[in-house]
Protein backbone atom coordinates (compact mmCIF):
# COMPACT_ATOMS: atom_id res chain seq x y z
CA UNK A 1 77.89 115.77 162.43
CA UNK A 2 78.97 116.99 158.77
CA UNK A 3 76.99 120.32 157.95
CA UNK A 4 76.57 119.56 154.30
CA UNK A 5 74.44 116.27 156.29
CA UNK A 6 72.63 118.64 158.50
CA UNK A 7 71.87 121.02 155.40
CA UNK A 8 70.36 117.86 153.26
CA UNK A 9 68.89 116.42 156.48
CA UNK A 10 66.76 119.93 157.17
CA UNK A 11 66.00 120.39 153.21
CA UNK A 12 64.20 117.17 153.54
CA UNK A 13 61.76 117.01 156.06
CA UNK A 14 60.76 113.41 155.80
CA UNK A 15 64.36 113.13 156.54
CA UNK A 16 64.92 115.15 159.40
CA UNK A 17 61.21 114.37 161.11
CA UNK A 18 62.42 110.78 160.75
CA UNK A 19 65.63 111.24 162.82
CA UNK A 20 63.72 113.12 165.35
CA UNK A 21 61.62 109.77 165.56
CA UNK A 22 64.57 107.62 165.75
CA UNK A 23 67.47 108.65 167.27
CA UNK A 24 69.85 105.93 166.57
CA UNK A 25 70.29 107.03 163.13
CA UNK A 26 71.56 110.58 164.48
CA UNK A 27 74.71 108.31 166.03
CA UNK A 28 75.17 106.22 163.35
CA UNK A 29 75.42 109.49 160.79
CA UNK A 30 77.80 111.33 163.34
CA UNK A 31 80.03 108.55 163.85
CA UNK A 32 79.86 107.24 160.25
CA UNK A 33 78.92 110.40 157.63
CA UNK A 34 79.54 108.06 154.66
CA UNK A 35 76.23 105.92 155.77
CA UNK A 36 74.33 108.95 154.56
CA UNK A 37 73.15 107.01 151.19
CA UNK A 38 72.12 103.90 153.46
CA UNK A 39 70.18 106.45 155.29
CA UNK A 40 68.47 107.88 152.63
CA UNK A 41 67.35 104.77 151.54
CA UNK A 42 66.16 103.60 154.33
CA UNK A 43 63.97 106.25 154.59
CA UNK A 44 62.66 105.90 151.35
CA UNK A 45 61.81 102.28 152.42
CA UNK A 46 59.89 103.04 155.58
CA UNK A 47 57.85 105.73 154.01
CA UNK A 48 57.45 104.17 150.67
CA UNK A 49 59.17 107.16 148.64
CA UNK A 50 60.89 104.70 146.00
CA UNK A 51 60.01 104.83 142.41
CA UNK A 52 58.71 101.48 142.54
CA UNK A 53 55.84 102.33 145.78
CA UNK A 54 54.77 104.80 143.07
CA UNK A 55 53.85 103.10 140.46
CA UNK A 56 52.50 100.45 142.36
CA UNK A 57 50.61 102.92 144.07
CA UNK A 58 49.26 104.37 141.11
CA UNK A 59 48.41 100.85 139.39
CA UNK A 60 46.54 100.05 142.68
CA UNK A 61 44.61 103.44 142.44
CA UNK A 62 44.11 102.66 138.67
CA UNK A 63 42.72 99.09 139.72
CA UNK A 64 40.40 100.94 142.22
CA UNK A 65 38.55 103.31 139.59
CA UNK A 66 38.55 100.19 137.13
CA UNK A 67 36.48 98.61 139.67
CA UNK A 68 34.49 101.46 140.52
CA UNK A 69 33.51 102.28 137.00
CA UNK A 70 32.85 98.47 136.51
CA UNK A 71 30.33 98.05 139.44
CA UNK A 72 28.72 101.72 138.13
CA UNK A 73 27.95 99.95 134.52
């Protein structure tokens, strides 16, 4: 495998615990390097990392304390 993947794949340990979990990915990046960026997100995918899990995450948390401070009134 390309060190500069290994180096990014160990600075990022939601990266690197996700290849120990699923090994065909460690194949696909040896044989393929460039796939890196499909990698990455992929990742972000599966372990909602994205920009947009974010904000809906924090509009959903938002919507919770709306609700709580409703029901409190």
């Amino acid at each position: 495998m390309d060190p500069l993947i290994i180096k990014k794949l160990i600075d990022s340990p939601e990266y690197y615990n996700y290849l120990k979990e699923n090994s065909e990915w460690v194949k696909v990046l040896k044989k393929y390097p460039e796939k890196y960026n499909d990698f990455v997100k992929y990742v972000k995918k599966k372990y909602h990392l994205r920009a947009q899990d974010k904000v809906n995450n924090t509009l959903s948390n938002m919507q919770v304390l709306s609700d709580v401070l409703s029901s409190i009134k």
